[in-house]
Each structure stands twice: as C-alpha cells, then as structure tokens.
Protein backbone atom coordinates (compact mmCIF):
# COMPACT_ATOMS: atom_id res chain seq x y z
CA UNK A 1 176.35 96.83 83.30
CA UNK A 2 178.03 93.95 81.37
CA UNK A 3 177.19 93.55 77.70
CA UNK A 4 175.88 90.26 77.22
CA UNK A 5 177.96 88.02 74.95
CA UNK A 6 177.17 84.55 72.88
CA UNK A 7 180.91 84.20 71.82
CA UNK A 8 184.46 84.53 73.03
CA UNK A 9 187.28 84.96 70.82
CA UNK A 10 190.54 82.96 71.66
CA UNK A 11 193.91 84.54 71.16
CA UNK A 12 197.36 82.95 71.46
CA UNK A 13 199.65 85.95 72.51
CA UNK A 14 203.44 85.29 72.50
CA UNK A 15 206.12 87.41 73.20
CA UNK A 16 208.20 88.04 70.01
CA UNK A 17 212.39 87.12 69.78
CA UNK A 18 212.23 85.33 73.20
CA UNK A 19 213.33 81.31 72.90
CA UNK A 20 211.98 79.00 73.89
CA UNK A 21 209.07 80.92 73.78
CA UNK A 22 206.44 82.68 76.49
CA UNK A 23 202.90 82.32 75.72
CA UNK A 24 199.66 82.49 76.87
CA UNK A 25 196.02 81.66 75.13
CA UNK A 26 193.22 83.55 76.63
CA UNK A 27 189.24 83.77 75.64
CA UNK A 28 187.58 86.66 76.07
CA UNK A 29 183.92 88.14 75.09
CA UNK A 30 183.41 88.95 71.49
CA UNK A 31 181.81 92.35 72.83
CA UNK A 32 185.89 93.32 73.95
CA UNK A 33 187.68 96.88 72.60
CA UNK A 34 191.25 96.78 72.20
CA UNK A 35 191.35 98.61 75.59
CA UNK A 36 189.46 95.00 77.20
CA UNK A 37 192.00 92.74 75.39
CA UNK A 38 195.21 95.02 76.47
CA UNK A 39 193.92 94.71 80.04
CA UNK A 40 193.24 90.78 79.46
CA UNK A 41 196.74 90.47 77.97
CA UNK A 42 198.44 92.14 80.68
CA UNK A 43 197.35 89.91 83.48
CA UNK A 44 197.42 87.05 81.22
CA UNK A 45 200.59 87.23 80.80
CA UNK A 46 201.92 89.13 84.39
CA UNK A 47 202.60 92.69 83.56
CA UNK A 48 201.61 95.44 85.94
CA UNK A 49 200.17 97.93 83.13
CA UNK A 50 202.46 100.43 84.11
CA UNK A 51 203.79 101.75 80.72
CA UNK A 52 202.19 102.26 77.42
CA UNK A 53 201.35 100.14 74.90
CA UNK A 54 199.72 99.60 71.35
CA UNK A 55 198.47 97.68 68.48
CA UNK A 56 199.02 96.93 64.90
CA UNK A 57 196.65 95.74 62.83
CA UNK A 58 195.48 96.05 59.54
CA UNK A 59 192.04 97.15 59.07
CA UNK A 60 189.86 95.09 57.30
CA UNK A 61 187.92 98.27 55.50
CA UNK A 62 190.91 100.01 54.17
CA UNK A 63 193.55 97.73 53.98
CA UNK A 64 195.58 100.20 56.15
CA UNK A 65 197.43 99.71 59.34
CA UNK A 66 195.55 100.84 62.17
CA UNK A 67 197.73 101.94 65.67
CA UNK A 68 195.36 101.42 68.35
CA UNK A 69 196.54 103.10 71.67
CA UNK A 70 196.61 105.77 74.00
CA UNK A 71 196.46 108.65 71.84
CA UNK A 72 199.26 110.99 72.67
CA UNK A 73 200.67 114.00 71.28
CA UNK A 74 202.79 113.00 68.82
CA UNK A 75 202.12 113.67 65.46
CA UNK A 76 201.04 109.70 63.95
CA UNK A 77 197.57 108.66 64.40
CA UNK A 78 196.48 106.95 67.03
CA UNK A 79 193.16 105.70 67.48
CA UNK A 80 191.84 105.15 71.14
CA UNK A 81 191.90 101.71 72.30
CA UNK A 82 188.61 101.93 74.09
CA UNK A 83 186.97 103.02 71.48
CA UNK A 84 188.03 100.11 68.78
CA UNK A 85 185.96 96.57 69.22
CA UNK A 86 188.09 93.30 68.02
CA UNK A 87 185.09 92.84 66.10
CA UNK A 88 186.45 95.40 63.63
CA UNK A 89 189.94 94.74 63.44
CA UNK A 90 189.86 90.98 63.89
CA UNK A 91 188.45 88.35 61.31
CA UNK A 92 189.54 85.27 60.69
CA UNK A 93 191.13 86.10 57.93
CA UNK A 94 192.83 89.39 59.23
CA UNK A 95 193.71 87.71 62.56
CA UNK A 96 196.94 88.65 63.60
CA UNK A 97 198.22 91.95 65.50
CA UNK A 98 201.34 92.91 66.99
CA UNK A 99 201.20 94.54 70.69
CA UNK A 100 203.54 96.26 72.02
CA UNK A 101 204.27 97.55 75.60
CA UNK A 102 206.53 99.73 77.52
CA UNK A 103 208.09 101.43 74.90
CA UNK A 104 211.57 101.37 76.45
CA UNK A 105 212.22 97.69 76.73
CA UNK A 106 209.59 97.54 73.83
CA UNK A 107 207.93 94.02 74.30
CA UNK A 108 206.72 92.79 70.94
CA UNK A 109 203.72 90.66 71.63
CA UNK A 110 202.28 88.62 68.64
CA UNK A 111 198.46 88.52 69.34
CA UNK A 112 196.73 85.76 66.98
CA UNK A 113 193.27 85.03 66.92
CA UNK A 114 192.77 81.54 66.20
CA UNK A 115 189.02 81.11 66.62
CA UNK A 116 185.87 82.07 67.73
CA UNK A 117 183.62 79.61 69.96
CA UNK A 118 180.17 79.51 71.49
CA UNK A 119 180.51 80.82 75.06
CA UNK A 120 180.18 78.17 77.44
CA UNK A 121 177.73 78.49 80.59
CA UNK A 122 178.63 79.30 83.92
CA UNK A 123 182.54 80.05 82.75
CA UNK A 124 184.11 83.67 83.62
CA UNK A 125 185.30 85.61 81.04
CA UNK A 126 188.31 86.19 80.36
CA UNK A 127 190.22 83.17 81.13
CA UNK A 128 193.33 81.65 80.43
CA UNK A 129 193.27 78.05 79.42
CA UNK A 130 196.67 77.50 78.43
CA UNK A 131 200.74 78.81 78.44
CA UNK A 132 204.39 78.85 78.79
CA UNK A 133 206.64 80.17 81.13
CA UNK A 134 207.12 82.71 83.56
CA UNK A 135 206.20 87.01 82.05
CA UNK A 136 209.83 88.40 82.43
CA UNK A 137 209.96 91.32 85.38
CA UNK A 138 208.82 94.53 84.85
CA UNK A 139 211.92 97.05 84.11
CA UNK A 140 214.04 94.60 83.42
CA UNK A 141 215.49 96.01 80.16
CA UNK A 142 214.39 94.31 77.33
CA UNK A 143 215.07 90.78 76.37
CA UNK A 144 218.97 91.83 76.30
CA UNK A 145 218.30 92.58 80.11
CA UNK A 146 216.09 89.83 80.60
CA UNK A 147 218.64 88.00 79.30
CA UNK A 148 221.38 88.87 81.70
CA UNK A 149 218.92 88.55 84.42
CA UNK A 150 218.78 85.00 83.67
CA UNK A 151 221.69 84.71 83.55
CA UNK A 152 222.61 86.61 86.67
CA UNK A 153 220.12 84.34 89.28
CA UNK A 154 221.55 81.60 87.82
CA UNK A 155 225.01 81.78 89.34
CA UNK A 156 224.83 82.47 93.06
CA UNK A 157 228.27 83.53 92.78
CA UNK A 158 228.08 86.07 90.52
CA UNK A 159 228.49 89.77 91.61
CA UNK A 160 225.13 90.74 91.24
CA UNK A 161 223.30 87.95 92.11
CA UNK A 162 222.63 89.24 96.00
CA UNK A 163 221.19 93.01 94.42
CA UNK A 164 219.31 91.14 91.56
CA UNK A 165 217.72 88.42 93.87
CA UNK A 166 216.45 91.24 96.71
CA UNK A 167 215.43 93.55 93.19
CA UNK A 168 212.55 90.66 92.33
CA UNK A 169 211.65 90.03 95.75
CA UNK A 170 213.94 86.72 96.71
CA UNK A 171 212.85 84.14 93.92
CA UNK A 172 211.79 83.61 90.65
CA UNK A 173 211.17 80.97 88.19
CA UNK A 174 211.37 81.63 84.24
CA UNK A 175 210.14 78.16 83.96
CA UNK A 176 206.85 78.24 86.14
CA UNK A 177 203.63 79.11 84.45
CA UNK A 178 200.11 78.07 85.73
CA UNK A 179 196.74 79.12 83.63
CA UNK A 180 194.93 78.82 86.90
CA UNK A 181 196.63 81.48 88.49
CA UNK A 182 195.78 84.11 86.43
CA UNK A 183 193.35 86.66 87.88
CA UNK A 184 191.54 89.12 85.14
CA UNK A 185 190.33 92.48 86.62
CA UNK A 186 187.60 94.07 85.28
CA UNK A 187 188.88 96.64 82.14
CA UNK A 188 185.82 98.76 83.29
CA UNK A 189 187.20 99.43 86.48
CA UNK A 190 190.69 99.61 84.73
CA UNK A 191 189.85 101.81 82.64
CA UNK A 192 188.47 104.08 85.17
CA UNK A 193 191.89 104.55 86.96
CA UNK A 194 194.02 105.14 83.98
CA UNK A 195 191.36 106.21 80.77
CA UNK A 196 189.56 109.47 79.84
C-alpha cells in the first residue's frame, strides 16, 4: 500500500565534470527513502541500476556526513538506503548530496533539492518535468570513455566506429533528451528484486 503524500520534493540531479552538462529535475513524494530517490534517479536519468551506488550528505542532527547505500562489508559505515527518508537528510538548508554510481566509472551525480511544493491532483509521482541531454551508456568507462565514445560515433571512418556503433545497438544521440519519456518503476517492486 502507497503512503499517502501532501508534498513532493523537486531535485535537480546533474552529472558532475561532464560539459555542457546532463541533467534532469524530477519530483517525487516527500514520504521517499534514499532507496525511492536512487530508483527515481536512475530512470530519470537512463541507467539500468546495475552497479552500486551511494550518497553523501551531511546530516542535519550531527553535522556529520552520512553514506547512505548498500551496506557492504567493508569496514566504513554505511547506512541502508531503504531505511533513510529524504525527510531526514534533506532541508532546505542542508539540500545538497552527492550520488554516486557504479563505482568503476564512478558517476558523480550532484543531487540538489531546490524546493518542496504542494502535490498536485491527479499527477503520478515521480515525474520528470525537465532536462538535458542524452544519460551516457552503461559500461562505457567513465567520462574519459564517454568521451572517446563521442568521439568515436562521430567519425564514421574511424577504426572503431563499426564495433562501437553495433556495441550501443546502431544509434545514439548525446544531444536528445525528452522529460516525457521517462518511465519510473515502482522502488517497491525494485526493491524487491535487488533489497533485503
């Protein structure tokens, strides 16, 4: 059963070092963990979810930084995603967080909220009212490889163009970006296939 919401918080999230820059500004329920807003981000922006990822926020009670994850055997401190609401890591004041995934090509995400709002009848939440350009490929190295992938499709000629174009499927365009064509799935379901 869905918990029953009167606001939705909206975040700009924007991939870090990348010019000009990728971006995408969701809303989602003020009732969201961490765990909701990684799974918002992801399809927000186009990743598949298939690596791990984390936040970095500081906490408004102790002034320390809180890493908000997939807790894993290594010896930091890391506190369950699903487990955190935005509620208590987010204010207004405290409102920005860095998000990383994959952990080999380590994409920085800067995840700002810039306001809460009323929620607005008969809209689905999450939703993505606004962005910029095409989610680089999954795997694709980093922006140093995301990089030379550009740079690679570019030039028909190049060696590598014929293995790099049949590697993402025939096309793509880093310019293309439409807020309407993002589909959220349902983190409770999500969370079901991947979460304790």
């Amino acid at each position: 059963m869905k918990k029953k919401f009167e606001n939705v918080y909206q975040f700009k999230v924007s991939l870090i070092d990348i010019t000009p820059q990728i971006w995408r500004r969701i809303q989602v329920p003020e009732t969201y963990t961490f765990f909701d807003l990684h799974v918002a981000v992801q399809d927000a922006m186009g990743w598949q979810d298939y690596h791990y990822y984390e936040f970095e926020i500081l906490n408004p009670s102790t002034q320390q930084k809180d890493i908000i994850g997939i807790p894993d055997d290594e010896m930091r401190e890391v506190i369950p995603s699903w487990k955190k609401k935005l509620s208590d890591g987010f204010t207004l004041e405290n409102n920005i967080a860095l998000y990383v995934y994959d952990f080999g090509d380590s994409w920085e995400h800067k995840v700002k909220l810039e306001k809460a709002l009323p929620r607005v009848e008969g809209t689905k939440y999450p939703i993505c009212i606004q962005g910029k350009r095409a989610c680089p490929p999954e795997d694709v190295g980093g922006i140093w490889g995301y990089e030379d992938f550009l740079k690679i499709i570019s030039d028909p000629k190049h060696d590598e163009y014929e293995d790099m174009m049949e590697w993402i499927g025939g096309e793509f365009d880093p310019e293309y970006f439409q807020p309407e064509s993002v589909i959220f799935m349902d983190p409770v379901k999500r969370r079901k296939n991947f979460m304790p």
